[in-house]
Protein backbone atom coordinates (compact mmCIF):
# COMPACT_ATOMS: atom_id res chain seq x y z
CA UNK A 1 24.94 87.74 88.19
CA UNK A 2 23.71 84.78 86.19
CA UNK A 3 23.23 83.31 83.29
CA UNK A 4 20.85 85.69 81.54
CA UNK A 5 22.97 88.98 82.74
CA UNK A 6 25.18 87.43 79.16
CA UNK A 7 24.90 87.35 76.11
CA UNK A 8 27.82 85.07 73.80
CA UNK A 9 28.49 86.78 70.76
CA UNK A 10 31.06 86.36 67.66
CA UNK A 11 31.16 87.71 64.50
CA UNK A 12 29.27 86.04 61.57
CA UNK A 13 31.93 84.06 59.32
CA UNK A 14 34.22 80.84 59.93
CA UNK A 15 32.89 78.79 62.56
CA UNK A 16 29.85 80.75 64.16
CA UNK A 17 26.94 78.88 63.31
CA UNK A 18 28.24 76.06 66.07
CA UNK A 19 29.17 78.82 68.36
CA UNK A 20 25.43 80.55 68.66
CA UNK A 21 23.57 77.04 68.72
CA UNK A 22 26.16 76.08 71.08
CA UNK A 23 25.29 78.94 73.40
CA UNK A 24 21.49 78.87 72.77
CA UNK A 25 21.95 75.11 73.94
CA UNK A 26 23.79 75.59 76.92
CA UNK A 27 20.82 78.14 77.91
CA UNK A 28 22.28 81.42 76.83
CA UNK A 29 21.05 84.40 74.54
CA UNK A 30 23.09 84.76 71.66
CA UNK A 31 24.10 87.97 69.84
CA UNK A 32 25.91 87.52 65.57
CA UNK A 33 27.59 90.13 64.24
CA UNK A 34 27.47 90.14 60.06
CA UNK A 35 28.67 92.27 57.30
CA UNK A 36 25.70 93.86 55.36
CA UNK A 37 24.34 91.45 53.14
CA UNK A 38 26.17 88.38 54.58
CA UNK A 39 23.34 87.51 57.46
CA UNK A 40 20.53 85.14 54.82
CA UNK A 41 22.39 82.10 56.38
CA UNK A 42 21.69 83.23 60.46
CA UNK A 43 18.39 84.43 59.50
CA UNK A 44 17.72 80.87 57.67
CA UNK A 45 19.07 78.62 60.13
CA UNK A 46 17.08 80.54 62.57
CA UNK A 47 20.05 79.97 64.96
CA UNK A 48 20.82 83.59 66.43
CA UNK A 49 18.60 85.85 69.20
CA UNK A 50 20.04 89.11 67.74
CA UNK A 51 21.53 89.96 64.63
CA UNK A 52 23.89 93.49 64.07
CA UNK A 53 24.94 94.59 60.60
CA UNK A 54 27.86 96.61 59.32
CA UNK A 55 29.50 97.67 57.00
CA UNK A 56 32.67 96.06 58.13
CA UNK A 57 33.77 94.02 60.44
CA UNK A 58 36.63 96.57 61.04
CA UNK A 59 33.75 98.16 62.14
CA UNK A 60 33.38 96.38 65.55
CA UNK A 61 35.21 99.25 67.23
CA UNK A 62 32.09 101.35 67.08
CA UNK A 63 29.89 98.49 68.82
CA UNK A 64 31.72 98.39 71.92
CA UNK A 65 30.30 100.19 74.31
CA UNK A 66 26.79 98.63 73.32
CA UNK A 67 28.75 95.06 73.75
CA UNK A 68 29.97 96.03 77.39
CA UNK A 69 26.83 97.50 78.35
CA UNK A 70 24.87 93.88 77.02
CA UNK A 71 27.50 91.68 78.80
CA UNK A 72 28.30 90.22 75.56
CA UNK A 73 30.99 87.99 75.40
CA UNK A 74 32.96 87.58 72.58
CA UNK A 75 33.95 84.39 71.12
CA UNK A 76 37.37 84.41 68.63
CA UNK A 77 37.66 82.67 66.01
CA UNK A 78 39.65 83.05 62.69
CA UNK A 79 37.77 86.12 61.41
CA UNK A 80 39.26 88.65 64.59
CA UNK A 81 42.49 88.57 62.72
CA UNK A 82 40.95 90.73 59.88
CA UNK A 83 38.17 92.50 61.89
CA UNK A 84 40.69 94.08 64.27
CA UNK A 85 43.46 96.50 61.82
CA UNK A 86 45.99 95.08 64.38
CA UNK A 87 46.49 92.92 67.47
CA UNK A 88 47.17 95.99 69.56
CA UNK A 89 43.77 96.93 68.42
CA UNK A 90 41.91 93.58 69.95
CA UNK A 91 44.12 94.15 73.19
CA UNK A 92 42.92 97.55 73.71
CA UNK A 93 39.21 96.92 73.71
CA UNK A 94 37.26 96.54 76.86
CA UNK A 95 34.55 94.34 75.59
CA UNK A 96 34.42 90.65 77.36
CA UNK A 97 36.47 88.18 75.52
CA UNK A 98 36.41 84.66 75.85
CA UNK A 99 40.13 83.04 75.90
CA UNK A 100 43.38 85.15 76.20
CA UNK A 101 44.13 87.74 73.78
CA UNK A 102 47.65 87.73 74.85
CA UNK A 103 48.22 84.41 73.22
CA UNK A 104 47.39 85.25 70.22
CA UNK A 105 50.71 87.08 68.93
CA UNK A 106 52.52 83.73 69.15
CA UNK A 107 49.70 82.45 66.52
CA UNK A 108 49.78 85.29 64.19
CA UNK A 109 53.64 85.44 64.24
CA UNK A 110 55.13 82.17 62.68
CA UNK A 111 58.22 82.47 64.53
CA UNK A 112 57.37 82.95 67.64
CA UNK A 113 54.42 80.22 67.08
CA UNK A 114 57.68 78.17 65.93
CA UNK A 115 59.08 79.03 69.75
CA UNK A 116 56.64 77.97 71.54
CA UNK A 117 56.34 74.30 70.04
CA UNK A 118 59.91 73.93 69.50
CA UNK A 119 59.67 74.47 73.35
CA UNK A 120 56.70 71.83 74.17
CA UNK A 121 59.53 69.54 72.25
CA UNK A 122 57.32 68.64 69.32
CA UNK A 123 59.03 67.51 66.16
CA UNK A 124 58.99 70.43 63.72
CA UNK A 125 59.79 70.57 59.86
CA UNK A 126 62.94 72.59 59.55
CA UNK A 127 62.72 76.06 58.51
CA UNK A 128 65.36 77.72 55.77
CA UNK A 129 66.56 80.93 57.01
CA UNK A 130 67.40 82.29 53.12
CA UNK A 131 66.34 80.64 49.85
CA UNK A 132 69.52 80.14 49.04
CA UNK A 133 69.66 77.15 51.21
CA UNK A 134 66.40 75.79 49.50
CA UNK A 135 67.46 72.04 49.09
CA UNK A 136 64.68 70.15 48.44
CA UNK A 137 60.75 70.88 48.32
CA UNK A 138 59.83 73.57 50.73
CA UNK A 139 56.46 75.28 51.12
CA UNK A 140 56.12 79.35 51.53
CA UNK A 141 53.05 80.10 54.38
CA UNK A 142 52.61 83.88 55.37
CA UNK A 143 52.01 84.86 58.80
CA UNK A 144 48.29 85.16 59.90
CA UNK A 145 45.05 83.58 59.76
CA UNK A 146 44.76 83.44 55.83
CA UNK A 147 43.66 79.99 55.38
CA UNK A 148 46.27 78.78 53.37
CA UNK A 149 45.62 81.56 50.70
CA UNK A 150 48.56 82.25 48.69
CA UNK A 151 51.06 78.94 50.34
CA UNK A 152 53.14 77.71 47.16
CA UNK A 153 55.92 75.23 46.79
CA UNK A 154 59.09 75.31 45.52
CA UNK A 155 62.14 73.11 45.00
CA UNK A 156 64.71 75.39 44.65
CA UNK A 157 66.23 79.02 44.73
CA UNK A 158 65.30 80.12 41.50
CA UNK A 159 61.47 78.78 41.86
CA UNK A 160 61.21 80.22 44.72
CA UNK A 161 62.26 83.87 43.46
CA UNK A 162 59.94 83.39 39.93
CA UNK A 163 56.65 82.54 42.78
CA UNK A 164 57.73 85.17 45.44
CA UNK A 165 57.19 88.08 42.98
CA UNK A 166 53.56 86.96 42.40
CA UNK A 167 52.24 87.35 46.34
CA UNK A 168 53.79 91.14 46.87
CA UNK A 169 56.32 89.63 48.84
CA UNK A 170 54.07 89.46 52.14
CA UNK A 171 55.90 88.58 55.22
CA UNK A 172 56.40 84.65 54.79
CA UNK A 173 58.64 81.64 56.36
CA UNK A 174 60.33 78.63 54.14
CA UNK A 175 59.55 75.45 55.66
CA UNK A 176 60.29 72.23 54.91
CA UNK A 177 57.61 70.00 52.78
CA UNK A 178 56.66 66.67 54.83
CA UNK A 179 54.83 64.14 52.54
CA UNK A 180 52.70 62.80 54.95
CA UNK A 181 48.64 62.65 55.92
CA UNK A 182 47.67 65.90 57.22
CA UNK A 183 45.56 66.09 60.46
CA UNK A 184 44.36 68.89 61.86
CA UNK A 185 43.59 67.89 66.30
CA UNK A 186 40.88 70.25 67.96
CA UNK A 187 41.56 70.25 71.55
CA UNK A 188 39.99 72.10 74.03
CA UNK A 189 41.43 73.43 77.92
CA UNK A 190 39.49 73.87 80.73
CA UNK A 191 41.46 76.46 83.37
CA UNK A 192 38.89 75.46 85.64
CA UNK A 193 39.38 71.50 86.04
CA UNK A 194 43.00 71.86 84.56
CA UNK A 195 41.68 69.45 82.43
CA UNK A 196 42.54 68.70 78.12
CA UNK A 197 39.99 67.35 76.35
CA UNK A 198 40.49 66.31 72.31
CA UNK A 199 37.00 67.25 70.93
CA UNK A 200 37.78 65.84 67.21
CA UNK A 201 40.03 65.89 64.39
CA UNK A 202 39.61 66.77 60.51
CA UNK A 203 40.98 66.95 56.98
CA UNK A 204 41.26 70.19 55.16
CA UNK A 205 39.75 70.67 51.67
CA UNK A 206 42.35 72.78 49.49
CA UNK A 207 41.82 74.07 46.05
CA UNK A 208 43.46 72.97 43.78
CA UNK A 209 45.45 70.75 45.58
CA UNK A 210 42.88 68.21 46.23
CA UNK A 211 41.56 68.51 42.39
CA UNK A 212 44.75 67.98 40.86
CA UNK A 213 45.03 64.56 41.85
CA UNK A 214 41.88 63.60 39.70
CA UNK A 215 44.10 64.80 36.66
CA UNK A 216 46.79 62.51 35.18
CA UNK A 217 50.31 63.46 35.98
CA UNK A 218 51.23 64.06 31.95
CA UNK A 219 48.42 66.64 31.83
CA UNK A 220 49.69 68.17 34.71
CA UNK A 221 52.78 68.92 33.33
CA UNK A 222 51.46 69.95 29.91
CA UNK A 223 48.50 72.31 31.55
CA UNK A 224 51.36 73.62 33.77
CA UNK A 225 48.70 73.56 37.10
CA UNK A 226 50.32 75.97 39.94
CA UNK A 227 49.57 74.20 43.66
CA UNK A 228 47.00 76.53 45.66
CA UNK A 229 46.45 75.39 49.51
CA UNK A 230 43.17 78.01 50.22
CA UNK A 231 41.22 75.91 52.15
CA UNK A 232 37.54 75.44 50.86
CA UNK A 233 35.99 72.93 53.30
CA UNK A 234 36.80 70.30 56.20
CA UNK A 235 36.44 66.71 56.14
CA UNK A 236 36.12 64.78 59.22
CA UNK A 237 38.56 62.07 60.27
CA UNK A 238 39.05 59.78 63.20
CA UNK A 239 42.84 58.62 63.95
CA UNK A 240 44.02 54.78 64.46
CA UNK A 241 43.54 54.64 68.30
CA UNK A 242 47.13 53.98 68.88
CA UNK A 243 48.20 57.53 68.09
CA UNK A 244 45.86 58.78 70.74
CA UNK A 245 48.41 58.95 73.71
CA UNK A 246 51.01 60.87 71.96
CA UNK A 247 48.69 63.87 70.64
CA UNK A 248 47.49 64.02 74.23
CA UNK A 249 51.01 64.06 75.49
CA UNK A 250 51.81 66.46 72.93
CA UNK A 251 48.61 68.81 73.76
CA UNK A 252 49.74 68.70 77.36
CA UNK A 253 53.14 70.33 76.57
CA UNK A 254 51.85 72.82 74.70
CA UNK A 255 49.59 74.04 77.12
CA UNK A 256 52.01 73.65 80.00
CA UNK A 257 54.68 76.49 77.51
CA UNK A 258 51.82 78.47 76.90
CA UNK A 259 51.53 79.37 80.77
CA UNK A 260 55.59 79.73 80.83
CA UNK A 261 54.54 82.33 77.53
CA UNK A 262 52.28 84.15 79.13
CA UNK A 263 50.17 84.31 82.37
CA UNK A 264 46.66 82.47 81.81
CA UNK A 265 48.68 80.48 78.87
CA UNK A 266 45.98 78.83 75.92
CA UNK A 267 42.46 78.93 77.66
CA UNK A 268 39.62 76.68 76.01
CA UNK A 269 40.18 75.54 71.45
CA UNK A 270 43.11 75.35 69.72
CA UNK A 271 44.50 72.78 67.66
CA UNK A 272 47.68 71.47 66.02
CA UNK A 273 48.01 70.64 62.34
CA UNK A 274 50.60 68.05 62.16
CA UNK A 275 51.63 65.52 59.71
CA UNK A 276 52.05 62.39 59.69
CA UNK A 277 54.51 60.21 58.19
CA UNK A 278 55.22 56.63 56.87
CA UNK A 279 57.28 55.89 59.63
CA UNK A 280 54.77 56.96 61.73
CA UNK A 281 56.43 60.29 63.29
CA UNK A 282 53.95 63.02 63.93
CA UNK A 283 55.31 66.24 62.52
CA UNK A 284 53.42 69.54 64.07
CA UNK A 285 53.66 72.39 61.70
CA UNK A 286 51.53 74.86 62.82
CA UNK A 287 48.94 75.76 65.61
CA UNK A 288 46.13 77.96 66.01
CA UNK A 289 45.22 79.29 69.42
CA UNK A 290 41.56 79.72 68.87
CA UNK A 291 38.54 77.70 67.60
CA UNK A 292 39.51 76.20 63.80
CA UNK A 293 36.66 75.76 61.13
CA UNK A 294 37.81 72.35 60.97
CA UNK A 295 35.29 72.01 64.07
CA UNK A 296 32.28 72.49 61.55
CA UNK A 297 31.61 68.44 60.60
CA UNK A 298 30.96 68.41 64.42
CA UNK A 299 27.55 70.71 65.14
CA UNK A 300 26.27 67.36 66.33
CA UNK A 301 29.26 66.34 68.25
CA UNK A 302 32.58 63.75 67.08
CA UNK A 303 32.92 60.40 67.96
CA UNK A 304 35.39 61.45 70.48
CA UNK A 305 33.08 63.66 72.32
CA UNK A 306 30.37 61.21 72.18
CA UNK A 307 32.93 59.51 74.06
CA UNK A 308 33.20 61.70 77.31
CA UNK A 309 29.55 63.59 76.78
CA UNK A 310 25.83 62.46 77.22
CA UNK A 311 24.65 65.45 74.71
CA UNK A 312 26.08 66.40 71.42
CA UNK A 313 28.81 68.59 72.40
CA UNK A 314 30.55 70.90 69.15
CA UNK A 315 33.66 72.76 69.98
CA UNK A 316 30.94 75.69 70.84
CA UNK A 317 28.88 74.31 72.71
CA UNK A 318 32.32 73.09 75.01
CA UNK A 319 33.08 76.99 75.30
CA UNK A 320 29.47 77.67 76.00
CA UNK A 321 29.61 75.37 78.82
CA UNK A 322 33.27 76.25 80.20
CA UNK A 323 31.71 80.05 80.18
CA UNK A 324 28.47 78.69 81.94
CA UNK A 325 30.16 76.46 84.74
CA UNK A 326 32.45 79.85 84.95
CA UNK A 327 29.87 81.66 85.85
CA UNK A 328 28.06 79.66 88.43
CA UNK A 329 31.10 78.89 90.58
CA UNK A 330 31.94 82.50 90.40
CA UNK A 331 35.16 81.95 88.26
CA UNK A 332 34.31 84.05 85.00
CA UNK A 333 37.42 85.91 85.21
CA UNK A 334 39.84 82.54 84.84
CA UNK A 335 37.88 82.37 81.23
CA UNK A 336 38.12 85.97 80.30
CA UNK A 337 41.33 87.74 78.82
């Protein structure tokens, strides 16, 4: 089989407009996925081969024989986590998936994710087991792939009980706040060469987070503004050279525990959000074991993979062309989970 015996598909939200040109440009047909109503921008952009509607994405379960039969394969990205009721749910289907599904728990679960990169011995912000031992500012996150919706701070026991009440009480950890500038590396692992690559690096875009600082700190505290971390854009950045050494190092390690995890370990994106300090310490807080939006900016390629490439190369176009060189050297299935 070759080439045009696939098809890459994903579903149509978070970062697929990069993934289908990056297919279609690395010589594949392409195959989008949208809720009804949702496909004007794929249709616009005139960026897919075939377009699907449903009702839901839940509703994925029903395409999956068509999707075997097609020799689609399935690109993740942040949208799986709601389109599948449950993890079990992803690992059951038969469908070709690009990466390894059995990774993904130790995303969607903050605690294990907190194992893993306490294990690739990256410096992590403490974690309060009770708020009762809330100390100082802490931030609340809730496991999955949410975007930030819902995070809140809080300084104290009592805050923290008044903000709890608000979010249902949704399973949640208590970590420490870092002041800090937030970076958010996109890395990407080849299992064929063995080889990390860091394809770029961005700045989230929070609401209201990023609006309150345009608002005096006395109105602040007289319009009594809550904090809200759901993320509403990316912004690109490009890091002070010097750093570049330790976020490969630090990549490295937690690729290297990921295949200690489980067998195959992290295949192709994921990226670290980390912090970092005055002192210059790099905190990590948090990874994600798939392709982030925060690879959007980069449809044309970053400065860093203008760096290693000789045509614009997104983050999906890179897993276009890991799933193309699979293919021709007969490797697929070391791409595949």
């Amino acid at each position: 089989m070759d080439l045009k015996d696939y098809k890459i598909g994903t579903l149509g939200s978070h970062s697929s407009l990069q993934i289908l040109k990056g297919a279609r440009d690395e010589g594949f047909r392409n195959i989008i996925i949208c809720e009804k109503g949702r496909s004007q921008p794929y249709r616009s952009y005139r960026i897919a081969d075939e377009i699907i509607e449903i009702d839901s994405f839940k509703d994925i379960v029903k395409l999956e024989q068509r999707l075997i039969d097609e020799n689609v394969i399935l690109v993740p990205h942040g949208s799986f986590f709601s389109a599948y009721t449950d993890l079990s749910a992803l690992n059951a289907s038969n469908a070709l998936y690009f990466g390894n599904k059995k990774i993904l728990p130790w995303e969607e679960n903050r605690e294990k994710q907190r194992d893993w990169l306490k294990k690739a011995g990256l410096k992590l912000p403490k974690i309060y087991k009770t708020p009762e031992e809330i100390d100082g500012p802490v931030i609340i996150k809730f496991f999955g792939a949410g975007g930030g919706k819902g995070f809140f701070l809080a300084k104290n026991p009592a805050e923290f009980y008044k903000k709890i009440k608000e979010t249902e009480n949704k399973r949640h950890i208590i970590q420490e706040y870092i002041v800090g500038a937030p970076i958010y590396v996109h890395y990407f692992y080849s299992p064929l060469s063995g080889e990390l690559e860091v394809m770029s690096m961005d700045k989230r875009y929070e609401t209201n987070v990023d609006s309150i600082g345009r608002i005096s700190a006395k109105d602040q505290l007289d319009l009594n503004i809550e904090s809200s971390y759901n993320i509403m854009g990316n912004i690109p950045v490009v890091i002070r050279e010097k750093f570049l050494p330790d976020l490969f190092s630090m990549g490295e390690r937690v690729i290297e525990v990921s295949q200690e995890l489980e067998p195959g370990g992290l295949i192709g994106p994921f990226c670290l959000e980390t912090i970092i300090t005055p002192e210059m310490e790099i905190y990590v807080f948090e990874i994600s074991a798939r392709i982030v939006a925060g690879t959007n900016p980069y449809i044309n390629g970053s400065p860093y993979a203008d760096l290693r490439y000789d045509v614009p190369m997104s983050t999906g176009r890179r897993v276009a062309l890991e799933i193309k060189e699979a293919i021709e050297s007969n490797q697929l299935e070391k791409v595949l989970g």
